[in-house]
N, C-alpha and C. Protein backbone atom coordinates (compact mmCIF):
# COMPACT_ATOMS: atom_id res chain seq x y z
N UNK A 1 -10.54 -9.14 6.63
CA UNK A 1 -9.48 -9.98 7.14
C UNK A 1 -9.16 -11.09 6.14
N UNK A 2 -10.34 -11.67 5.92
CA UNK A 2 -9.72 -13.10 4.67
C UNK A 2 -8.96 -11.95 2.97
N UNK A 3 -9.31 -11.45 3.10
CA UNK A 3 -8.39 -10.40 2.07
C UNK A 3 -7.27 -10.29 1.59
N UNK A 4 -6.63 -9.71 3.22
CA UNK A 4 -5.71 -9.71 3.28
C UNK A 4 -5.08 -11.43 3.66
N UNK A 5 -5.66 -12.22 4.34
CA UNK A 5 -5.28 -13.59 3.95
C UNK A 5 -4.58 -13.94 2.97
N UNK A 6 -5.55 -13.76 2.23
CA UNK A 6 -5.57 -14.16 0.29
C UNK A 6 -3.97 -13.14 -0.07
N UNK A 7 -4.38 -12.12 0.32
CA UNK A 7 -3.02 -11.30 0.20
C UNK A 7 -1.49 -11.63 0.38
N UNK A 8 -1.30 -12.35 1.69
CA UNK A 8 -0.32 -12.96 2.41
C UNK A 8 0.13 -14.19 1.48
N UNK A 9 -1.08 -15.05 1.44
CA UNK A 9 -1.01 -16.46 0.91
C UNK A 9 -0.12 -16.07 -0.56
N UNK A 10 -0.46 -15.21 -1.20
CA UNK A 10 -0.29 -14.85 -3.03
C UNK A 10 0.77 -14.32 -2.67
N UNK A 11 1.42 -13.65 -1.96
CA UNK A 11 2.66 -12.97 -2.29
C UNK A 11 3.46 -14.55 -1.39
N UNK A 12 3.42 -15.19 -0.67
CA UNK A 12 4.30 -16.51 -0.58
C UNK A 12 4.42 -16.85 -1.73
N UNK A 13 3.15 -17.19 -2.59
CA UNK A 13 3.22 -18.24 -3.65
C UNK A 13 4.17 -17.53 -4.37
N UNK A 14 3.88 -16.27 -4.97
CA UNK A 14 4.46 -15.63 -5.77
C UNK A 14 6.43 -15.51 -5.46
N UNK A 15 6.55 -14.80 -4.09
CA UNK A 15 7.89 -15.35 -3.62
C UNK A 15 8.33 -16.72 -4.35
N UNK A 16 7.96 -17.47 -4.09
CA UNK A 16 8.26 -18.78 -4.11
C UNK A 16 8.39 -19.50 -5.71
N UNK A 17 7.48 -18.24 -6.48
CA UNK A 17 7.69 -19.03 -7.92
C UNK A 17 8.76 -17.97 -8.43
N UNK A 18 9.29 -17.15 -7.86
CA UNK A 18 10.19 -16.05 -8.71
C UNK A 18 11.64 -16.70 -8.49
N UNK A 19 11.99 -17.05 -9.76
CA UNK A 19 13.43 -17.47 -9.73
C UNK A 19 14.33 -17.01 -11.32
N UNK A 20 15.20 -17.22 -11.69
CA UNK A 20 16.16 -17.00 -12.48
C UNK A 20 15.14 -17.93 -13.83
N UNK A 21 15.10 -18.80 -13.60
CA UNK A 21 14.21 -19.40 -14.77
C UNK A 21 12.68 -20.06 -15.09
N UNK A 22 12.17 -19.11 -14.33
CA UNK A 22 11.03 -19.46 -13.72
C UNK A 22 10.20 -19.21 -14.89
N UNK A 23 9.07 -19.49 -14.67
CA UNK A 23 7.93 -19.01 -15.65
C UNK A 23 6.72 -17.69 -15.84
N UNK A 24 6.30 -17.31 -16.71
CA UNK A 24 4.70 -16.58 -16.47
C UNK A 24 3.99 -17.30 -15.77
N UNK A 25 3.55 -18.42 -16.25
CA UNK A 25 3.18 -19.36 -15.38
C UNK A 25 2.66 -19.36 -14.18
N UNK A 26 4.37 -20.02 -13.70
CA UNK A 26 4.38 -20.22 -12.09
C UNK A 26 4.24 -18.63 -11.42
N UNK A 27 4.09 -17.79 -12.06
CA UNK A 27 3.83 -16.40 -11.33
C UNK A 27 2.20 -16.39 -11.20
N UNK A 28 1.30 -16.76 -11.88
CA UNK A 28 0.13 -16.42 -12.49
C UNK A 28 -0.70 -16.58 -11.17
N UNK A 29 -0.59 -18.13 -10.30
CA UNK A 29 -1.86 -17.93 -9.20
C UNK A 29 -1.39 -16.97 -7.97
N UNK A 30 -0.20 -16.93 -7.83
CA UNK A 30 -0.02 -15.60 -6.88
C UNK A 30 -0.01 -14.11 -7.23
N UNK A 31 0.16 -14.00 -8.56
CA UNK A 31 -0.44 -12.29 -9.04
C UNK A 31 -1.77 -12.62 -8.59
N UNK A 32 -2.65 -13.81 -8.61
CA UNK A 32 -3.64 -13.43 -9.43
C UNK A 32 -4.22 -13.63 -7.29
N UNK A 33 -4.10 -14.03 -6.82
CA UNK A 33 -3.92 -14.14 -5.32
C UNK A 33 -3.85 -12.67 -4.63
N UNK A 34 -2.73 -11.72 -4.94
CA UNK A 34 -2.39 -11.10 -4.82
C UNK A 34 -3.40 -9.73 -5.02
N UNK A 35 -3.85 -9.70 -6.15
CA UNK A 35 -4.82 -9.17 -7.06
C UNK A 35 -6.06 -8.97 -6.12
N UNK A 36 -7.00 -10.42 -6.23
CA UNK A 36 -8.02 -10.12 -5.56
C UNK A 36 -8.30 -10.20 -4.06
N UNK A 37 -6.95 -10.44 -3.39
CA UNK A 37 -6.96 -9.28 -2.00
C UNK A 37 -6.89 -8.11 -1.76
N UNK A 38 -6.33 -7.68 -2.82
CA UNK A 38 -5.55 -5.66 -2.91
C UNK A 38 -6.92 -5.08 -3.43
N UNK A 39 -7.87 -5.96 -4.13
CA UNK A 39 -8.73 -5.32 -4.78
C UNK A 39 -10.03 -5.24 -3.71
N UNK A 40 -10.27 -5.88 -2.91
CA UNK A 40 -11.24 -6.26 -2.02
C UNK A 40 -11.26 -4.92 -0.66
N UNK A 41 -9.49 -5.36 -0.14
CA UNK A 41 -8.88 -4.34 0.33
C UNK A 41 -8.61 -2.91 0.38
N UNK A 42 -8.41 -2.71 -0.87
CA UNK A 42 -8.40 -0.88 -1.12
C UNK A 42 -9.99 -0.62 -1.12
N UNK A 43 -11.08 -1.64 -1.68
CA UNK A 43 -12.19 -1.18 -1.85
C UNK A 43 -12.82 -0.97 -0.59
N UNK A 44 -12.62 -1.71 0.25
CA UNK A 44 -13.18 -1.41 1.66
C UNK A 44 -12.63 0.04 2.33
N UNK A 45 -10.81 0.22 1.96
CA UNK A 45 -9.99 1.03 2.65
C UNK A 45 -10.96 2.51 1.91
N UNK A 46 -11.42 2.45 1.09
CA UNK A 46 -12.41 3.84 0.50
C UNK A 46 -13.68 3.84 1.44
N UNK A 47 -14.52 2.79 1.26
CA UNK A 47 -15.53 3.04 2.25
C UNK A 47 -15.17 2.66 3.24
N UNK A 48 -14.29 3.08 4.17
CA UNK A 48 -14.23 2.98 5.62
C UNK A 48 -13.42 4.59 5.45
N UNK A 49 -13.19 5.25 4.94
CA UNK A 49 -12.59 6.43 4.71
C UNK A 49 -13.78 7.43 4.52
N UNK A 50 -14.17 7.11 3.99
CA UNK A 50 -15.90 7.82 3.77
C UNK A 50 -17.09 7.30 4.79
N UNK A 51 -17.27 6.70 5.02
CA UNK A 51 -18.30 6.33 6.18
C UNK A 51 -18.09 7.12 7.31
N UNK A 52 -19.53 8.12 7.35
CA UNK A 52 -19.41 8.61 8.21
C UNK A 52 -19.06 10.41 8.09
N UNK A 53 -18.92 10.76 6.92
CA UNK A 53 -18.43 11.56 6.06
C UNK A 53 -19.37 12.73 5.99
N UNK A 54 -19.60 13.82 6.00
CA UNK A 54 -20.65 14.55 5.58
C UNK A 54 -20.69 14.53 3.81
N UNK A 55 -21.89 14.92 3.09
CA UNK A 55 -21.50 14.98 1.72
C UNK A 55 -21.03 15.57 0.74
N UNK A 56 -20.81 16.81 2.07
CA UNK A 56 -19.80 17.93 1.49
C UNK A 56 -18.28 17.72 1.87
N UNK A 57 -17.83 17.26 2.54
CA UNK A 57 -16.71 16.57 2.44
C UNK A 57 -15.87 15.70 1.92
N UNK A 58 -17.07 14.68 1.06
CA UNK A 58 -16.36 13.30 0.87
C UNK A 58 -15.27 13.33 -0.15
N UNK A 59 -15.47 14.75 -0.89
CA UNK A 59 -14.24 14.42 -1.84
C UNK A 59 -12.86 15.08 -1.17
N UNK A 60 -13.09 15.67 0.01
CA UNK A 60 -11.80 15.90 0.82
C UNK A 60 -11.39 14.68 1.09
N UNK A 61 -12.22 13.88 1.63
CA UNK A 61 -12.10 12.21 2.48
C UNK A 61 -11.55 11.73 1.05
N UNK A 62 -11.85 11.83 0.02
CA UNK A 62 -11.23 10.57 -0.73
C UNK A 62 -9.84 11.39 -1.18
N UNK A 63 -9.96 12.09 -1.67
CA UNK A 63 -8.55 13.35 -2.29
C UNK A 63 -7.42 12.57 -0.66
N UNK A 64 -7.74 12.61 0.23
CA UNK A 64 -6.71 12.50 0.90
C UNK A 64 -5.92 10.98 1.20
N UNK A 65 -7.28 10.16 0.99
CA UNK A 65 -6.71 8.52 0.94
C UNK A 65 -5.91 8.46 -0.44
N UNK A 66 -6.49 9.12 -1.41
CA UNK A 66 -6.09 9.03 -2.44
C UNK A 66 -4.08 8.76 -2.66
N UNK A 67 -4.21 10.38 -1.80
CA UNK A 67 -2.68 11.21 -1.66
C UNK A 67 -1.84 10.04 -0.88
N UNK A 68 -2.56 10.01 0.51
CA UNK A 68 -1.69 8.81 1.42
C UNK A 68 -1.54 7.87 0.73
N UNK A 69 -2.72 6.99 -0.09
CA UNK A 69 -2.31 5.90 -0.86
C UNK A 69 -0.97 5.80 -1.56
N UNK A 70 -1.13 6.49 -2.39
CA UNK A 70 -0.32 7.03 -3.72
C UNK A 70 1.30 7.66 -3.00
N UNK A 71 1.40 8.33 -1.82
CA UNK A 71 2.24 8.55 -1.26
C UNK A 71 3.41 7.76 -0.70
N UNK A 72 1.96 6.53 0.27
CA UNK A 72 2.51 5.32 0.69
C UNK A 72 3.26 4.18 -0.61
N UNK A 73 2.33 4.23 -1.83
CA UNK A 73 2.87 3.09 -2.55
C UNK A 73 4.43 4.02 -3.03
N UNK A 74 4.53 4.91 -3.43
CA UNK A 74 5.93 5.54 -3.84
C UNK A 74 6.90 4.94 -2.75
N UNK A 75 6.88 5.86 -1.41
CA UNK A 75 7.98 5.16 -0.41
C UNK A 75 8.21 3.54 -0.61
N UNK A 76 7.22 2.63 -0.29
CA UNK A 76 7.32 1.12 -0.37
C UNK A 76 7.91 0.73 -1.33
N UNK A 77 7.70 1.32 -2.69
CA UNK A 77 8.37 0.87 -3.58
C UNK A 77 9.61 1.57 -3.58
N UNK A 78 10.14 2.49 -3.23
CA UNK A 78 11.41 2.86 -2.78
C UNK A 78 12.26 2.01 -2.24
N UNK A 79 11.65 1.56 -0.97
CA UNK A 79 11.91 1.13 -0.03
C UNK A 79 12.36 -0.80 -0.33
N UNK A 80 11.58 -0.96 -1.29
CA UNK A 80 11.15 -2.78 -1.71
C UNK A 80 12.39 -2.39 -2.82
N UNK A 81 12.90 -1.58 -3.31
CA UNK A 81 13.54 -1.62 -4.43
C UNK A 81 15.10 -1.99 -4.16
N UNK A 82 15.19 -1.09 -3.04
CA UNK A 82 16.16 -1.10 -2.16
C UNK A 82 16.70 -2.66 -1.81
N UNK A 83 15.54 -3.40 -1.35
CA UNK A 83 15.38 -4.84 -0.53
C UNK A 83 16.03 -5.44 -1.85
N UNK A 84 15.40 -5.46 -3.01
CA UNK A 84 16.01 -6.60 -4.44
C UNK A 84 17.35 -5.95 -4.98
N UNK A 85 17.70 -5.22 -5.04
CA UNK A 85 18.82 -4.89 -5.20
C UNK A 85 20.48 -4.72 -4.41
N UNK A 86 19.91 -5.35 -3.15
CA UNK A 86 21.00 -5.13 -2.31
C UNK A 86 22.00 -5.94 -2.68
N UNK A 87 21.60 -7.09 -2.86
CA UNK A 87 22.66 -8.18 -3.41
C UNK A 87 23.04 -8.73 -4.59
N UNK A 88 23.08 -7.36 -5.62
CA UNK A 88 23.15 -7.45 -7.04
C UNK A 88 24.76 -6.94 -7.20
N UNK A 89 25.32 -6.04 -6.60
CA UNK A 89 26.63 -5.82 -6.74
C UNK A 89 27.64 -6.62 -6.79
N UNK A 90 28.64 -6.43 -7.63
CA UNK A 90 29.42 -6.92 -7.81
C UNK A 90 29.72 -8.81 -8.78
N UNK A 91 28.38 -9.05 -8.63
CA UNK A 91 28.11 -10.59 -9.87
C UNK A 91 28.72 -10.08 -10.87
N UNK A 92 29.40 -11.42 -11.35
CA UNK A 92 29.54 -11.62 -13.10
C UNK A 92 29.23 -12.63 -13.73
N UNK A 93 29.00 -12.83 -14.85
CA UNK A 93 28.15 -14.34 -15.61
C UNK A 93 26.61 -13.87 -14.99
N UNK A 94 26.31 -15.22 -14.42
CA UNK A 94 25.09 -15.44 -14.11
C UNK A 94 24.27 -14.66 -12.55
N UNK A 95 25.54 -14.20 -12.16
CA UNK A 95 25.39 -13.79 -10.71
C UNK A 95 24.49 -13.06 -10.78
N UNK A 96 24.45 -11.89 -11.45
CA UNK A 96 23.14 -10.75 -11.59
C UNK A 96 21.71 -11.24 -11.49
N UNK A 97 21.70 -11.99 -12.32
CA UNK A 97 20.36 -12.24 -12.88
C UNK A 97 19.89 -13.50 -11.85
N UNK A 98 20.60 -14.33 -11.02
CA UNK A 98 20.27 -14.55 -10.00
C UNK A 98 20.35 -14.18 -8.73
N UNK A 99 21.03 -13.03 -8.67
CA UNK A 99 20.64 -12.50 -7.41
C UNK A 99 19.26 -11.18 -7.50
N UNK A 100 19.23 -11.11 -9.10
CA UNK A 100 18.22 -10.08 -8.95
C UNK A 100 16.79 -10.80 -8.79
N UNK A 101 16.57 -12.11 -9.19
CA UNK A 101 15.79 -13.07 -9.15
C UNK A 101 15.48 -12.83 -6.89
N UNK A 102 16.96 -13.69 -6.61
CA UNK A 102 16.46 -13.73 -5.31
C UNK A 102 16.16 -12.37 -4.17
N UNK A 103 16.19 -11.30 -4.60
CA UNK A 103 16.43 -10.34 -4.28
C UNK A 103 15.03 -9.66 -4.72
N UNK A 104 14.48 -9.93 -5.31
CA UNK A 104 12.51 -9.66 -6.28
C UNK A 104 12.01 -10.79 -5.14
N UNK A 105 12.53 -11.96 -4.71
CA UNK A 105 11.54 -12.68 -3.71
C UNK A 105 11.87 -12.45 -2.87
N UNK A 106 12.64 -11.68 -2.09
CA UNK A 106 12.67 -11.20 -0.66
C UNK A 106 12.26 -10.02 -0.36
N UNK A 107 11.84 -9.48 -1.48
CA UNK A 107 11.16 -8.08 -1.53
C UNK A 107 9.53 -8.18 -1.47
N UNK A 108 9.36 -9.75 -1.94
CA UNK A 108 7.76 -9.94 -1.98
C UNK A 108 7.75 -10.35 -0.62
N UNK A 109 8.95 -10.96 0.17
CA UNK A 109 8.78 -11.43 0.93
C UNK A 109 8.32 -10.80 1.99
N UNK A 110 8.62 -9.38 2.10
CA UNK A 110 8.69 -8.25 2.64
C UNK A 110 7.33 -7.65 2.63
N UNK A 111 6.87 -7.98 1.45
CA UNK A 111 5.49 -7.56 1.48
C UNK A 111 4.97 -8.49 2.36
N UNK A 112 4.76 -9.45 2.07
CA UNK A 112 4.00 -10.57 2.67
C UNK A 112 3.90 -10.05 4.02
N UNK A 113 5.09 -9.77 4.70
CA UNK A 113 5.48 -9.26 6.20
C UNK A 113 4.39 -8.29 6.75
N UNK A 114 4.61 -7.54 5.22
CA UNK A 114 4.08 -6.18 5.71
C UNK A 114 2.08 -6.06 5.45
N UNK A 115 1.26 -7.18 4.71
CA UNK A 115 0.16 -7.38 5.11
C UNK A 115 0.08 -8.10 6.51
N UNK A 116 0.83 -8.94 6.58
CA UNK A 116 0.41 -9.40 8.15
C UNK A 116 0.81 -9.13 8.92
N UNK A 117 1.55 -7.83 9.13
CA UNK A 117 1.60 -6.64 10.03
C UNK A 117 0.24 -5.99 9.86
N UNK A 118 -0.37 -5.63 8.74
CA UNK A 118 -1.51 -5.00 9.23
C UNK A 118 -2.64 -6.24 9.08
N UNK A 119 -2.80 -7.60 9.17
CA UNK A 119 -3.39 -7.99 9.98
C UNK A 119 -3.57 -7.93 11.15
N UNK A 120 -2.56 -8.40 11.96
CA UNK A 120 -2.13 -7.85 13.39
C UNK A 120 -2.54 -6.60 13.97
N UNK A 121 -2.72 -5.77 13.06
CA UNK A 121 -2.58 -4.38 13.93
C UNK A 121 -4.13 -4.34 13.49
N UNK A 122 -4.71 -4.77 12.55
CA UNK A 122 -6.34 -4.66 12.22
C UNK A 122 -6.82 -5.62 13.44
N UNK A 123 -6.39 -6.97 13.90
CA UNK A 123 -7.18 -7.65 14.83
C UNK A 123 -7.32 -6.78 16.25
N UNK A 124 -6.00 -6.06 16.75
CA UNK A 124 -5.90 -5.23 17.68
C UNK A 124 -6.48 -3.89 17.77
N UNK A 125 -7.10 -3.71 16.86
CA UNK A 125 -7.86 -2.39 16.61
C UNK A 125 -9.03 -2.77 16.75
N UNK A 126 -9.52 -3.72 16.28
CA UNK A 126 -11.33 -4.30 16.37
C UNK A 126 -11.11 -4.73 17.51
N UNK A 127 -9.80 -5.50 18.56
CA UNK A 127 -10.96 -6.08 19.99
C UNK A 127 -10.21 -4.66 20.58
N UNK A 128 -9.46 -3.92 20.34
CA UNK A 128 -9.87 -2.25 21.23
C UNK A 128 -8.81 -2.79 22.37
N UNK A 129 -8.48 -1.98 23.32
CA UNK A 129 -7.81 -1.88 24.51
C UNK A 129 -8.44 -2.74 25.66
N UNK A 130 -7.61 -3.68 26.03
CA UNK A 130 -8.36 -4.63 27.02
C UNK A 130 -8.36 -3.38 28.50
N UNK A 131 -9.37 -3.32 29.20
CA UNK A 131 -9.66 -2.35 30.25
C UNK A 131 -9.60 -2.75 31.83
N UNK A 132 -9.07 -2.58 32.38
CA UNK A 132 -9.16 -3.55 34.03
C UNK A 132 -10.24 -2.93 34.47
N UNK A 133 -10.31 -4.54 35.08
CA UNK A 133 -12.24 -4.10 35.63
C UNK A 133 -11.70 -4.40 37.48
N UNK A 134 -12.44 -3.54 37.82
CA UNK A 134 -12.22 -3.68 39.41
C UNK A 134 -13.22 -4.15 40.30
């Protein structure tokens, strides 16, 4: 859970430093934010994929996170590409390059959304289905 925290927190920052004249810089503590949540994160998302596994299986178990992974990041980035580019048409002069600016932070922004969607859906999975007691 603090992971994906760290996750959420770094893609704000990062949102927030992406502009038309922004810096390496001001990008650096939210990559780097960004970074060691995804890294903490996928590493768990393997052993919780395998736990539990026979040991003749596990390379089915990973071959397939692998695929979904790799599957999932294609669509998203489809999908996120879509988000920064919507409002690039039609600029001239400077318009492009700032709307492609604001259009890269609403796409992070999107991410951001989309870890704390699966916070949410991770807290609701660990306390389980509340049950009426009679």
């Amino acid at each position: 859970m603090a992971a994906l925290v760290v996750g959420v927190v770094g893609a704000v920052r990062l949102a927030a430093a992406i502009s038309p004249d922004g810096t390496y810089a001001a990008l650096l503590p939210g990559l780097v934010a960004i970074s060691i949540g995804d890294g903490v994160v996928f590493t768990g998302m393997f052993i919780a994929a395998s736990t539990g596994v026979s040991d003749r299986e596990q390379g089915t178990a990973s071959g397939m996170v692998s695929t979904a992974s790799g599957i999932g990041a294609a669509l998203g980035l489809a999908a996120l590409v879509l988000v920064a580019n919507s409002r690039t048409a039609g600029h001239l002069g400077d318009g492009p390059r700032i709307a492609t600016a604001e259009g890269i932070a609403t796409a992070v922004i999107v991410i951001a959304g989309g870890i704390a969607a699966t916070i949410i859906i991770t807290l609701n999975i660990r306390m389980g289905p509340v049950s009426k007691r009679g």
